[in-house]
PDB file of N, CA and C in Angstrom:
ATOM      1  N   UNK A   1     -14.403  62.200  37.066  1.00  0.00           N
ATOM      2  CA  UNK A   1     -14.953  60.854  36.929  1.00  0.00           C
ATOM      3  C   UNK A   1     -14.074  60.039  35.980  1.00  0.00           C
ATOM      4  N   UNK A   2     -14.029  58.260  36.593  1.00  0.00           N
ATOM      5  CA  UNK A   2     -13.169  58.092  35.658  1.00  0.00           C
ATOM      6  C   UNK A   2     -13.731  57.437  34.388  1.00  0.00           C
ATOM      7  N   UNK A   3     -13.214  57.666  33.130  1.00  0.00           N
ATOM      8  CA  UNK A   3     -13.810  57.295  31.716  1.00  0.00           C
ATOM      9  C   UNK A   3     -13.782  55.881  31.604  1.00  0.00           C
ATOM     10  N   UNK A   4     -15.128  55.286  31.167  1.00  0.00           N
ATOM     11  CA  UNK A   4     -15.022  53.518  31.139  1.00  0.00           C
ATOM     12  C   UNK A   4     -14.583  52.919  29.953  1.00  0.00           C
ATOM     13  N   UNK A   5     -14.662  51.906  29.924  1.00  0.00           N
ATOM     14  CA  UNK A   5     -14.007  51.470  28.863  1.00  0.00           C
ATOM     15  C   UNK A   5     -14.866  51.651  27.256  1.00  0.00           C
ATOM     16  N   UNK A   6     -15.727  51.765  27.223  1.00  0.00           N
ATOM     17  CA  UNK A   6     -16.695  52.296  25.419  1.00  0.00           C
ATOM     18  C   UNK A   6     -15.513  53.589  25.086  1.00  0.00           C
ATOM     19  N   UNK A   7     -15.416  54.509  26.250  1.00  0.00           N
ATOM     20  CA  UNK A   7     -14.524  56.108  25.845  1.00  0.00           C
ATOM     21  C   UNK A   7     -12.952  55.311  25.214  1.00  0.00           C
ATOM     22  N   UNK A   8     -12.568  54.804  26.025  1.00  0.00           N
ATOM     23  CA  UNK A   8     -11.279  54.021  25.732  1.00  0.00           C
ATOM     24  C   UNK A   8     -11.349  53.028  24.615  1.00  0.00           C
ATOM     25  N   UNK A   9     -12.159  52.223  24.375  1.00  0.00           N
ATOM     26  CA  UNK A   9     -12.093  51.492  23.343  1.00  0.00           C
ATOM     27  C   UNK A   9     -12.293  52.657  21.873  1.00  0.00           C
ATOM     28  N   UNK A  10     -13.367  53.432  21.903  1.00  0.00           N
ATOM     29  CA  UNK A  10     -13.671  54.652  20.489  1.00  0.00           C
ATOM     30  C   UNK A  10     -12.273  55.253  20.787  1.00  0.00           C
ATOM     31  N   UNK A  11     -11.901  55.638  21.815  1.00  0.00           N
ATOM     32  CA  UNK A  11     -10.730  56.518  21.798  1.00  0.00           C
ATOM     33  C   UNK A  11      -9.791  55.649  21.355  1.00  0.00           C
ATOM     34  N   UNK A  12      -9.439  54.709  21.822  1.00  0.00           N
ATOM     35  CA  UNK A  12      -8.132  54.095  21.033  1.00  0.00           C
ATOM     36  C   UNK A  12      -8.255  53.763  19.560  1.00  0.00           C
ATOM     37  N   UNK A  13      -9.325  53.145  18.990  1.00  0.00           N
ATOM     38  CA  UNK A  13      -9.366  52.804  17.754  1.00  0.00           C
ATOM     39  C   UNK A  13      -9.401  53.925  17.219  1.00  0.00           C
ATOM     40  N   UNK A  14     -10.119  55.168  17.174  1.00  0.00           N
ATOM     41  CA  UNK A  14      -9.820  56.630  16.958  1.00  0.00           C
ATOM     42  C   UNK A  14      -8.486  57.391  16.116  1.00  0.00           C
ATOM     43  N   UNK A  15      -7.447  56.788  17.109  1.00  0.00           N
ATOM     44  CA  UNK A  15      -6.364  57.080  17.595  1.00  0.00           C
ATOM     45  C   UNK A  15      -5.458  56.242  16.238  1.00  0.00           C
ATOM     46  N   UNK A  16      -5.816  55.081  16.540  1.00  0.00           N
ATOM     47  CA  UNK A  16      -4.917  53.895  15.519  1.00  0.00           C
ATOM     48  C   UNK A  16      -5.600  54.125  14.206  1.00  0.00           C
ATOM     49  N   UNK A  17      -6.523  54.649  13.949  1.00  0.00           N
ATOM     50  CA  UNK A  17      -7.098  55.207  12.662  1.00  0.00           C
ATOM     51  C   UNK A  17      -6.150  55.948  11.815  1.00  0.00           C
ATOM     52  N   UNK A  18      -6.142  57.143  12.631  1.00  0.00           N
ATOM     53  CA  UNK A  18      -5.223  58.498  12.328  1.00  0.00           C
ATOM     54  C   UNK A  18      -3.962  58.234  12.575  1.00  0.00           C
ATOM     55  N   UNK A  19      -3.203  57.544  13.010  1.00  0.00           N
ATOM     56  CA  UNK A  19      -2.393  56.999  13.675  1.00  0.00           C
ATOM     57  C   UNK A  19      -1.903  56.459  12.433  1.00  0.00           C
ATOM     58  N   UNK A  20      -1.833  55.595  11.986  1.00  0.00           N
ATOM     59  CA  UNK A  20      -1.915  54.391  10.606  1.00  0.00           C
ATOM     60  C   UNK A  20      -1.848  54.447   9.193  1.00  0.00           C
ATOM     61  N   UNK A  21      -2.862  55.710   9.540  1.00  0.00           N
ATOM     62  CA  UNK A  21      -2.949  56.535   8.007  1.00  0.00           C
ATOM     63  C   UNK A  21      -1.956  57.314   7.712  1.00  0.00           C
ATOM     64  N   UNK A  22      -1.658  57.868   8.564  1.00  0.00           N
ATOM     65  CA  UNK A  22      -0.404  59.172   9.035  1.00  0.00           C
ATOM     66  C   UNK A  22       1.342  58.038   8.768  1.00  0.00           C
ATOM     67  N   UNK A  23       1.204  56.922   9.390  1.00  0.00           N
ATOM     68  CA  UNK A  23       2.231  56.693   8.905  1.00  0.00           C
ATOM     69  C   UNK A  23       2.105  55.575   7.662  1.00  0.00           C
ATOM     70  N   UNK A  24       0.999  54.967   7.122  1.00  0.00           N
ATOM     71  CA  UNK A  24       0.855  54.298   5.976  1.00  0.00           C
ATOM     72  C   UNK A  24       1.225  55.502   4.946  1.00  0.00           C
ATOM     73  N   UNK A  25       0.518  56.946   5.249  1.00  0.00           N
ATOM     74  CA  UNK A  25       0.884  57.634   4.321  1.00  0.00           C
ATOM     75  C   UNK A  25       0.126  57.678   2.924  1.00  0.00           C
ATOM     76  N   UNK A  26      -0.060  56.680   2.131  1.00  0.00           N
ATOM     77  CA  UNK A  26      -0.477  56.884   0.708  1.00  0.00           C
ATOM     78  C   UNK A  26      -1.831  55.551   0.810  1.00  0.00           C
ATOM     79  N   UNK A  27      -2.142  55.214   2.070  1.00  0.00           N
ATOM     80  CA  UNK A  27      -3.132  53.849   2.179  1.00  0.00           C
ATOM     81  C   UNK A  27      -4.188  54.400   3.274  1.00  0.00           C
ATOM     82  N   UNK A  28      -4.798  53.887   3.248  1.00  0.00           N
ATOM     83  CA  UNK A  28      -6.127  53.388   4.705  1.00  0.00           C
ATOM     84  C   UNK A  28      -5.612  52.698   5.631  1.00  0.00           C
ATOM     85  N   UNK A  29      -6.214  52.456   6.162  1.00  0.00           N
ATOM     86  CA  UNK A  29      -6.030  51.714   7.782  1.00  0.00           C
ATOM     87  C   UNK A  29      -6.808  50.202   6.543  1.00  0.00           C
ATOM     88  N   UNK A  30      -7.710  50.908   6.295  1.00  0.00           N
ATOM     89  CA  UNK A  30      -8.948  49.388   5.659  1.00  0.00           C
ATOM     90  C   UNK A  30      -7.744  48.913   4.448  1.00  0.00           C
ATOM     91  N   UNK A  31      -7.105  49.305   3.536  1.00  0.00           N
ATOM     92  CA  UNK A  31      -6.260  49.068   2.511  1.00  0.00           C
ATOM     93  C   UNK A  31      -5.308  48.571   2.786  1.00  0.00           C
ATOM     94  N   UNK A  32      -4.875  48.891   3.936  1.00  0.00           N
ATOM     95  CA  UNK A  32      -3.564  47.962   4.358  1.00  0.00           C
ATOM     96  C   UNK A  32      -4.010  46.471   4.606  1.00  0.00           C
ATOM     97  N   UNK A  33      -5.377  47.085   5.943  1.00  0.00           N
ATOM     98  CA  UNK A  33      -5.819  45.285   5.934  1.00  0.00           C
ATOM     99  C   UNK A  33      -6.154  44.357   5.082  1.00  0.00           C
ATOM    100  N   UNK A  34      -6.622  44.806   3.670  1.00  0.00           N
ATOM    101  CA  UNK A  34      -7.515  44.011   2.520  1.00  0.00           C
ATOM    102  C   UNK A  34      -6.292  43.626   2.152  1.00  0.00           C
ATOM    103  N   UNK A  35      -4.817  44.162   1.804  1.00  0.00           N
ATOM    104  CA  UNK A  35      -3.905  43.958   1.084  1.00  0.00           C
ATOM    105  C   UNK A  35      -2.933  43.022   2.155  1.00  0.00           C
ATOM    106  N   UNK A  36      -3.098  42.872   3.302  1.00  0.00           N
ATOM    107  CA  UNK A  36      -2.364  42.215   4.074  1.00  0.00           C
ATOM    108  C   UNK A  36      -2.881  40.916   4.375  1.00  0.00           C
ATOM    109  N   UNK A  37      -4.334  40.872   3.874  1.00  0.00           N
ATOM    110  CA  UNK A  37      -5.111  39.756   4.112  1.00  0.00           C
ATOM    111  C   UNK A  37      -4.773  39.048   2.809  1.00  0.00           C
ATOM    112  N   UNK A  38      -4.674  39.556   1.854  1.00  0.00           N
ATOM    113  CA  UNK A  38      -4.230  38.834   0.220  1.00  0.00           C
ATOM    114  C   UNK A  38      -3.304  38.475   0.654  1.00  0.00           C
ATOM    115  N   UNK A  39      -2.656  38.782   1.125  1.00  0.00           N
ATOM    116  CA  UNK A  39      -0.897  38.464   0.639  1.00  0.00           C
ATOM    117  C   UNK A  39      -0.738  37.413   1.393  1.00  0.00           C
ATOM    118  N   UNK A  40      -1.528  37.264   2.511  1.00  0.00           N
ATOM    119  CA  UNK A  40      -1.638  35.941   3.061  1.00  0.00           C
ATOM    120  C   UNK A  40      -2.651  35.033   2.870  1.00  0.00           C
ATOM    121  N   UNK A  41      -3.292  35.014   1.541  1.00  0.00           N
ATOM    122  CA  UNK A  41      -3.729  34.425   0.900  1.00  0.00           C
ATOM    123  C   UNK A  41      -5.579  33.738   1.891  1.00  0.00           C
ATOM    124  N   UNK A  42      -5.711  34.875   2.451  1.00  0.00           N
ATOM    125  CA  UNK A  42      -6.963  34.388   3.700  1.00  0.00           C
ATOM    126  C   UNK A  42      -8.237  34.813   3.199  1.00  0.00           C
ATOM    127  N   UNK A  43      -8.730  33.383   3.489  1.00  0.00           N
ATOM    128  CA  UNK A  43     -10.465  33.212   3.091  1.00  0.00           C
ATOM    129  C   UNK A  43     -11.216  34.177   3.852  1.00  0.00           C
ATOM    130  N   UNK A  44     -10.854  34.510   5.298  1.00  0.00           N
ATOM    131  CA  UNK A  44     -11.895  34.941   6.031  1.00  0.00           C
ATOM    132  C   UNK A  44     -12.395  35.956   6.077  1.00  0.00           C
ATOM    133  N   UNK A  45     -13.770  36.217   5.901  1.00  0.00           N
ATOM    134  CA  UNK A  45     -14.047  37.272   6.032  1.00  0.00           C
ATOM    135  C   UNK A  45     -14.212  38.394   6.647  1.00  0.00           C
ATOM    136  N   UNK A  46     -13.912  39.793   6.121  1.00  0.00           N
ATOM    137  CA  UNK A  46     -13.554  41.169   6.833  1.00  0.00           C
ATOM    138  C   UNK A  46     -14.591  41.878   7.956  1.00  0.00           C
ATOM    139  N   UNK A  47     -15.338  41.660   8.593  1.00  0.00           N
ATOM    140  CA  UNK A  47     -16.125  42.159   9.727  1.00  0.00           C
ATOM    141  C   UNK A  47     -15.978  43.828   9.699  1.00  0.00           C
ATOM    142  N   UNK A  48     -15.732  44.357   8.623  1.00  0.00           N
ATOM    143  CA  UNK A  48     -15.264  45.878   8.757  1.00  0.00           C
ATOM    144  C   UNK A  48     -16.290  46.279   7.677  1.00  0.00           C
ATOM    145  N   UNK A  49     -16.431  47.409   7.971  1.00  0.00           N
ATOM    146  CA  UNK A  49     -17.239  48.465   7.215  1.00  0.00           C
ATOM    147  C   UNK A  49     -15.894  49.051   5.763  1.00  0.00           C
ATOM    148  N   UNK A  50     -16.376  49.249   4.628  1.00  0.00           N
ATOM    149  CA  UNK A  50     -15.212  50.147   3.773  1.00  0.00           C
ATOM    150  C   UNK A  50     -14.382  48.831   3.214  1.00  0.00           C
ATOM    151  N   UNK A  51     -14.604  47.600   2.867  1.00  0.00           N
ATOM    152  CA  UNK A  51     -13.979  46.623   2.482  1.00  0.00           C
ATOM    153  C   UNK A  51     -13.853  46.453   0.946  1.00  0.00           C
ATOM    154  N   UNK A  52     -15.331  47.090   0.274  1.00  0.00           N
ATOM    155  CA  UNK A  52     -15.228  46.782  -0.977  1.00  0.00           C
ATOM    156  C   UNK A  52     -14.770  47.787  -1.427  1.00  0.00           C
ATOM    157  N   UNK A  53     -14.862  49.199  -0.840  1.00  0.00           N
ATOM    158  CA  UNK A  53     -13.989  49.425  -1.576  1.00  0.00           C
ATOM    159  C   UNK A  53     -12.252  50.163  -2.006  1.00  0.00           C
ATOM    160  N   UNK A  54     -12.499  49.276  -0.674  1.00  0.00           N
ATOM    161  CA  UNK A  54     -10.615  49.570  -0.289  1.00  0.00           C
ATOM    162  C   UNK A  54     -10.132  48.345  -1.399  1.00  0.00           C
ATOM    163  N   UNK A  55     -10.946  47.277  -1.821  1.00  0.00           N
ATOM    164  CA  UNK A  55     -10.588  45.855  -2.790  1.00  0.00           C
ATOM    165  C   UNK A  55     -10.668  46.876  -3.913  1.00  0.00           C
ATOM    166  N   UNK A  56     -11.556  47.711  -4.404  1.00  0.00           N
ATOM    167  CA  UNK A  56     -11.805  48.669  -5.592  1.00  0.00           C
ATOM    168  C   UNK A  56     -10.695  49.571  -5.761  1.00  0.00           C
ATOM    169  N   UNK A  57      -9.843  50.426  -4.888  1.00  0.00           N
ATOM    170  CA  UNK A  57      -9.116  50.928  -4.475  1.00  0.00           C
ATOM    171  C   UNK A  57      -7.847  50.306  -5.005  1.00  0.00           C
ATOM    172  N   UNK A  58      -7.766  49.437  -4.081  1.00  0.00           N
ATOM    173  CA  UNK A  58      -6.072  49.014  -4.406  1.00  0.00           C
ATOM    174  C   UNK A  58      -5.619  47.926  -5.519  1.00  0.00           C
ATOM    175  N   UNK A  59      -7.443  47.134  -6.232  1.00  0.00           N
ATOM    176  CA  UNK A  59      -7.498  46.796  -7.571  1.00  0.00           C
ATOM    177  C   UNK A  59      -7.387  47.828  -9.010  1.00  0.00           C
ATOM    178  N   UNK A  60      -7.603  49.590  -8.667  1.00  0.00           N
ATOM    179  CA  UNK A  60      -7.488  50.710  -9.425  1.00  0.00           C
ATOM    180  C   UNK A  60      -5.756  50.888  -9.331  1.00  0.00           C
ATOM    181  N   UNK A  61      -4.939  50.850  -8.544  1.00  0.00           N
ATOM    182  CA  UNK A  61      -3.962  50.910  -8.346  1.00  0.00           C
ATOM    183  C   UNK A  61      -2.931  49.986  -9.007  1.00  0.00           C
ATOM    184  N   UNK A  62      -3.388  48.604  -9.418  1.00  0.00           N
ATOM    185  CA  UNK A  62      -2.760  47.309  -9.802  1.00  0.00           C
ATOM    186  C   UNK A  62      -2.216  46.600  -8.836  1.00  0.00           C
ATOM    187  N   UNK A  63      -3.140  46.506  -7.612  1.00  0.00           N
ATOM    188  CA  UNK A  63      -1.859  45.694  -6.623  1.00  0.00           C
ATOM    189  C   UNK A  63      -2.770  44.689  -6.377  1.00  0.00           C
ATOM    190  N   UNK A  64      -4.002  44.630  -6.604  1.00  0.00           N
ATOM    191  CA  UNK A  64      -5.254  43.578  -6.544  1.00  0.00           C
ATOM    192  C   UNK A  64      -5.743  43.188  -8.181  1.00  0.00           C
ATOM    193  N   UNK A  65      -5.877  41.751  -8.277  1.00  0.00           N
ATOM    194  CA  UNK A  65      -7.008  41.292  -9.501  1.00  0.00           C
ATOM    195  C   UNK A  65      -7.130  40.299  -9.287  1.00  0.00           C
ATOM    196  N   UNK A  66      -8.435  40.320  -9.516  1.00  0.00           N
ATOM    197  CA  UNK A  66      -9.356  39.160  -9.025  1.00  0.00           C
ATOM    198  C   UNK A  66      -9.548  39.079  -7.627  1.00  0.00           C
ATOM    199  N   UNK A  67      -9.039  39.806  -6.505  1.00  0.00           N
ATOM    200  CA  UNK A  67      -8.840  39.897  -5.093  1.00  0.00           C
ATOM    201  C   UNK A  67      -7.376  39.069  -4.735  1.00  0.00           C
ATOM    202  N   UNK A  68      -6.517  38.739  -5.931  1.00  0.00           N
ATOM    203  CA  UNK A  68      -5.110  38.327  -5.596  1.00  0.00           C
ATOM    204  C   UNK A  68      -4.113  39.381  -5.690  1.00  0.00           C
ATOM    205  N   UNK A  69      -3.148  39.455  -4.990  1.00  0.00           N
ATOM    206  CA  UNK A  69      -2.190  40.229  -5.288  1.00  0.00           C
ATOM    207  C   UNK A  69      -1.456  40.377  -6.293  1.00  0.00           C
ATOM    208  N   UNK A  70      -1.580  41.241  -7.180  1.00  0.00           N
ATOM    209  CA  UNK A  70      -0.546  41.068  -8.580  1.00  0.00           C
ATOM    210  C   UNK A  70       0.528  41.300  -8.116  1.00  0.00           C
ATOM    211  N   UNK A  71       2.064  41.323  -8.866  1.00  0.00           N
ATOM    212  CA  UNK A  71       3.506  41.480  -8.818  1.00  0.00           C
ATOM    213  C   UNK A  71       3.650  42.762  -7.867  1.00  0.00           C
ATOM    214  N   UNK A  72       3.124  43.606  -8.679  1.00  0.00           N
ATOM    215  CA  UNK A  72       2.865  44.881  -8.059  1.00  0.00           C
ATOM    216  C   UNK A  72       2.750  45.576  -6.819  1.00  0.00           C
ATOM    217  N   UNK A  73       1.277  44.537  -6.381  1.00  0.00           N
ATOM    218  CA  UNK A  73       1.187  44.525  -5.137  1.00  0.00           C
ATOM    219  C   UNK A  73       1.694  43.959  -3.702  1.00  0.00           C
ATOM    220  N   UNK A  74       2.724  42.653  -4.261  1.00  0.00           N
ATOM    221  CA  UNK A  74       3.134  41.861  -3.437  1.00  0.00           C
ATOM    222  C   UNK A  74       4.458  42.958  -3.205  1.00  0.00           C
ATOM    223  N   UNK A  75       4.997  43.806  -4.017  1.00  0.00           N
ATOM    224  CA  UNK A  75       6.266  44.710  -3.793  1.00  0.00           C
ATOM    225  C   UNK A  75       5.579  45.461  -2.759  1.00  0.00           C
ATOM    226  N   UNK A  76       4.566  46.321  -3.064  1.00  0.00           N
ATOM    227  CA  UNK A  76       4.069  47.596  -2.506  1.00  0.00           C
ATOM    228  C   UNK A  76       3.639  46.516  -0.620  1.00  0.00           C
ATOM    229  N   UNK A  77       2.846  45.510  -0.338  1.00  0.00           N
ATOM    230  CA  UNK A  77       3.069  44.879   0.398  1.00  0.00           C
ATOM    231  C   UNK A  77       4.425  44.711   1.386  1.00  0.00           C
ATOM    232  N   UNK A  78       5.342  44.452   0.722  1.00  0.00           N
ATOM    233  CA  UNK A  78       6.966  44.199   1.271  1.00  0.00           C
ATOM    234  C   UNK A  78       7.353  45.510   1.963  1.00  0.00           C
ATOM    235  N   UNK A  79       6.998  46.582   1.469  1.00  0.00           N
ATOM    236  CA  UNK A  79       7.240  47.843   1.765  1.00  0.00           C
ATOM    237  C   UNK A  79       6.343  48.456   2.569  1.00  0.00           C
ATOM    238  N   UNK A  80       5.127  48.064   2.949  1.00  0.00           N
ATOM    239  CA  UNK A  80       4.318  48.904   3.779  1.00  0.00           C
ATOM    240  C   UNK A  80       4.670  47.742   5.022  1.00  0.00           C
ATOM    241  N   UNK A  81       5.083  46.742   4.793  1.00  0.00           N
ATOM    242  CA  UNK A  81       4.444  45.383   6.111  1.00  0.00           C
ATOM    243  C   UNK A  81       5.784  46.063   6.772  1.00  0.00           C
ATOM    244  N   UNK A  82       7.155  46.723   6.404  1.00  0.00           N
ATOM    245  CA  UNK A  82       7.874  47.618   7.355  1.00  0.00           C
ATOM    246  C   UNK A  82       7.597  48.441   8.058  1.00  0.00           C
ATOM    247  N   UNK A  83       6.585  48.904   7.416  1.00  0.00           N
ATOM    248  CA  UNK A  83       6.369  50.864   7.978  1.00  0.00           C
ATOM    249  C   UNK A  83       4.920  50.158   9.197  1.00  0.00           C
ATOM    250  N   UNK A  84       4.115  49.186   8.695  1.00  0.00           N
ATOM    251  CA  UNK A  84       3.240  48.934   9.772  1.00  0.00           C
ATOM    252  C   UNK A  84       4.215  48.230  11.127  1.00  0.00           C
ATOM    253  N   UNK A  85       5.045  46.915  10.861  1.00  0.00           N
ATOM    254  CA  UNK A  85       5.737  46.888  12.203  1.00  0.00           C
ATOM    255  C   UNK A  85       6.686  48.018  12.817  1.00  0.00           C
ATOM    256  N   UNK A  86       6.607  49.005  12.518  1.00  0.00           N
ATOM    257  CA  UNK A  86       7.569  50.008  12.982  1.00  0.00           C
ATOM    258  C   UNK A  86       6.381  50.833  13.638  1.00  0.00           C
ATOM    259  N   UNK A  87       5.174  50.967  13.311  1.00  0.00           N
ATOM    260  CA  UNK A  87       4.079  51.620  13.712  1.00  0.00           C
ATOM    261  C   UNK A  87       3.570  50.696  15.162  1.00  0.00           C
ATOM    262  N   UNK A  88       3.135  49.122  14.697  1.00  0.00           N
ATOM    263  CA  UNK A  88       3.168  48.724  15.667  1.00  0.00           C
ATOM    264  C   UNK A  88       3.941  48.535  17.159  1.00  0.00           C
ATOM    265  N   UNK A  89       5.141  48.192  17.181  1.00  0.00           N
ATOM    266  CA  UNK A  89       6.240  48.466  17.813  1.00  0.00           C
ATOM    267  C   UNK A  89       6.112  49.831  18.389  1.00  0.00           C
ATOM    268  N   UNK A  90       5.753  50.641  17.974  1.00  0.00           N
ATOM    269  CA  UNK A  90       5.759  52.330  18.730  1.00  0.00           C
ATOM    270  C   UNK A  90       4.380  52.113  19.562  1.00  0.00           C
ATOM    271  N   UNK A  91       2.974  51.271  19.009  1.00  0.00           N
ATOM    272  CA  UNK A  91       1.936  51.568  19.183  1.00  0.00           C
ATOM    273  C   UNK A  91       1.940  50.425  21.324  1.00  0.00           C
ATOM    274  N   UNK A  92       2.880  49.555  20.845  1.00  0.00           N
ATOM    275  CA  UNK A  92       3.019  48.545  22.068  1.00  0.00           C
ATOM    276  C   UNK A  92       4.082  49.186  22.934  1.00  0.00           C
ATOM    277  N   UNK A  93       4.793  50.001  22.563  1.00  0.00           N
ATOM    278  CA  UNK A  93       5.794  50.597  23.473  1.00  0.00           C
ATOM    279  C   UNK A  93       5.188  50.621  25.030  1.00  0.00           C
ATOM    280  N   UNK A  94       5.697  50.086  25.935  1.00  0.00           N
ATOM    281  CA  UNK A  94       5.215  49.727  27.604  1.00  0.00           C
ATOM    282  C   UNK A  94       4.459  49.112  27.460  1.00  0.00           C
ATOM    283  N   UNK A  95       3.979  48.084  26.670  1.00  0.00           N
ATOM    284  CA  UNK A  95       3.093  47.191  26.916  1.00  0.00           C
ATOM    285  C   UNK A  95       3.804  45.800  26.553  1.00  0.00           C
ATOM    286  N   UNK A  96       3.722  44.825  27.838  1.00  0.00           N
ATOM    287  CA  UNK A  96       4.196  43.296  27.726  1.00  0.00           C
ATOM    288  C   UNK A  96       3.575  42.698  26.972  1.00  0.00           C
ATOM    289  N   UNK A  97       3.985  41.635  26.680  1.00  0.00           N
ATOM    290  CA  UNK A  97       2.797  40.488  26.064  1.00  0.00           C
ATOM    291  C   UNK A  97       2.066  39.937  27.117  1.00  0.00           C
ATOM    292  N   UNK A  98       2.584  39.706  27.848  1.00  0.00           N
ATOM    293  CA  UNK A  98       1.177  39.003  28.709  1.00  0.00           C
ATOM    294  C   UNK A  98       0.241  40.705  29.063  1.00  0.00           C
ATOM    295  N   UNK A  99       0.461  41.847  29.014  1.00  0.00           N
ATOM    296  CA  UNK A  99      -0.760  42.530  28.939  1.00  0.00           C
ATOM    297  C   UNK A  99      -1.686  42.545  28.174  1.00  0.00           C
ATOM    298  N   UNK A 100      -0.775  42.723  27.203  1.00  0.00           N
ATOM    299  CA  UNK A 100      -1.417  42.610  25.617  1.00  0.00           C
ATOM    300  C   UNK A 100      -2.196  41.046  25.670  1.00  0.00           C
ATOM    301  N   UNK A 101      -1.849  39.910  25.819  1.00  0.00           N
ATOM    302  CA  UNK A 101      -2.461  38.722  25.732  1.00  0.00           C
ATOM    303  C   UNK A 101      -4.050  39.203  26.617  1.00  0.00           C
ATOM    304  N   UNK A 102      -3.577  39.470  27.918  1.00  0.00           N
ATOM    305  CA  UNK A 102      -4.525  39.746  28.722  1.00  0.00           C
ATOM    306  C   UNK A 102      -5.707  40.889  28.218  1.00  0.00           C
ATOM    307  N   UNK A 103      -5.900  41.938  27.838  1.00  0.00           N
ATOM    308  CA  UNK A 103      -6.346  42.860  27.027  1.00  0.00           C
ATOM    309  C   UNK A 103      -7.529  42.078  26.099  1.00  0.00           C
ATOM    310  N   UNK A 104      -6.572  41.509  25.235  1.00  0.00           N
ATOM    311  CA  UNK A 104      -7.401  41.203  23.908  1.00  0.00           C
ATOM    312  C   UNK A 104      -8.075  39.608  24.290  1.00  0.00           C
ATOM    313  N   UNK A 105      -8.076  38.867  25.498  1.00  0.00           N
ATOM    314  CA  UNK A 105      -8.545  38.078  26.311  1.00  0.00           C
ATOM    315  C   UNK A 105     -10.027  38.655  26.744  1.00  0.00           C
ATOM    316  N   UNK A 106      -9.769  39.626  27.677  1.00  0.00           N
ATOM    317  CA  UNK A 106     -10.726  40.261  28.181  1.00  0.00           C
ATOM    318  C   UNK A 106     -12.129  40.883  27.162  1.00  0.00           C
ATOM    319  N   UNK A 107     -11.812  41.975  26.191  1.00  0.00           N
ATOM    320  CA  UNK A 107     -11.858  41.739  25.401  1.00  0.00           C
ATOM    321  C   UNK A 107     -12.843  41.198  24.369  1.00  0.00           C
ATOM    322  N   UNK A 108     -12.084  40.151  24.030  1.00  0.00           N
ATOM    323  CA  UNK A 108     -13.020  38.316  23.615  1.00  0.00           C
ATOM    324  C   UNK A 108     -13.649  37.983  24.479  1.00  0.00           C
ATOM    325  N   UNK A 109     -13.646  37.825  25.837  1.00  0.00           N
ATOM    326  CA  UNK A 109     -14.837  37.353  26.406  1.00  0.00           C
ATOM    327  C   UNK A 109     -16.027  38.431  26.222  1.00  0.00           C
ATOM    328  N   UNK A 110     -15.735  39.902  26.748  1.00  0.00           N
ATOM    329  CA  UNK A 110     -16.661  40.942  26.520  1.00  0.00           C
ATOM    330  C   UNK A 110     -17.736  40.903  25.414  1.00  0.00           C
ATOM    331  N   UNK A 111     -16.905  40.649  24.283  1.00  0.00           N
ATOM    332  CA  UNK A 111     -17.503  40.187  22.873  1.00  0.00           C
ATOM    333  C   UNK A 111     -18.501  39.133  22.932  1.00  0.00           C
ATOM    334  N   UNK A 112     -18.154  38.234  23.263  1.00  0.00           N
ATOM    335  CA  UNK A 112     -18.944  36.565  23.916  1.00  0.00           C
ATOM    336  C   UNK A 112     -20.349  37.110  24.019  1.00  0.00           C
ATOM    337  N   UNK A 113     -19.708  37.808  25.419  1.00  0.00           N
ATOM    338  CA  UNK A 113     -21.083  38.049  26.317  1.00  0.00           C
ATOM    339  C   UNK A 113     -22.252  38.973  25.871  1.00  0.00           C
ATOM    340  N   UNK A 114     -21.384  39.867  24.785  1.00  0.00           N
ATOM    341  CA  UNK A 114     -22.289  40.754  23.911  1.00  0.00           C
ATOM    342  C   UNK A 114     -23.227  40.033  23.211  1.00  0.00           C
ATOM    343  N   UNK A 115     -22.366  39.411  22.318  1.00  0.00           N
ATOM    344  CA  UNK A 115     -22.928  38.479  21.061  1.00  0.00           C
ATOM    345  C   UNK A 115     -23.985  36.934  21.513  1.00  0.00           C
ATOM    346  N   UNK A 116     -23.873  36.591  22.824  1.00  0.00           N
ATOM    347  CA  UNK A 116     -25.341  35.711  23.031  1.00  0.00           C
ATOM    348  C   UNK A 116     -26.443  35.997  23.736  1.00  0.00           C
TER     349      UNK A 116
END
């Protein structure tokens, strides 16, 4: 039988979990995002579970205060935002952009239709 898309969606995010961590290496999947969201200086808020205290986390570390990036962190930033496009890039390997556009299209509407 073939697996629908709930198996494929848990399975892929699954995947990019372990995936992420394995090559972040010394971070979270959630720590990269809190610290990638500082550094671009963004209001919006995180829709993720594990937020406060990946901010607790990488504020114990010195790369967060006040939820800004200290000196510290804007280095450690410079150096992981490599190792994630090198992750990404492997993670899109055979995939176009217009799939990828198409995907995360689909997707967003799915979401839509969930959410009214």
């Amino acid at each position: 039988m073939e697996k629908l898309i709930g198996h494929w969606l848990k399975h892929v995010d699954n995947l990019l979990e372990s995936a992420m961590e394995q090559a972040l290496e010394t971070l979270t999947r959630r720590e990269w995002q809190v610290l990638n969201a500082a550094a671009h200086d963004s209001t919006d808020p995180m829709p993720f579970t594990g937020v406060e205290e990946a901010k607790e986390r990488l504020t114990a570390r010195g790369w967060l205060a006040g939820g800004k990036l200290t000196d510290e962190g804007s280095a450690a930033h410079a150096r992981i935002y490599e190792q994630v496009g090198d992750f990404r890039r492997r993670v899109m390997e055979g995939v176009s952009p217009q799939e990828y556009q198409a995907m995360v299209d689909v997707l967003r509407r799915m979401s839509a239709n969930l959410t009214t």
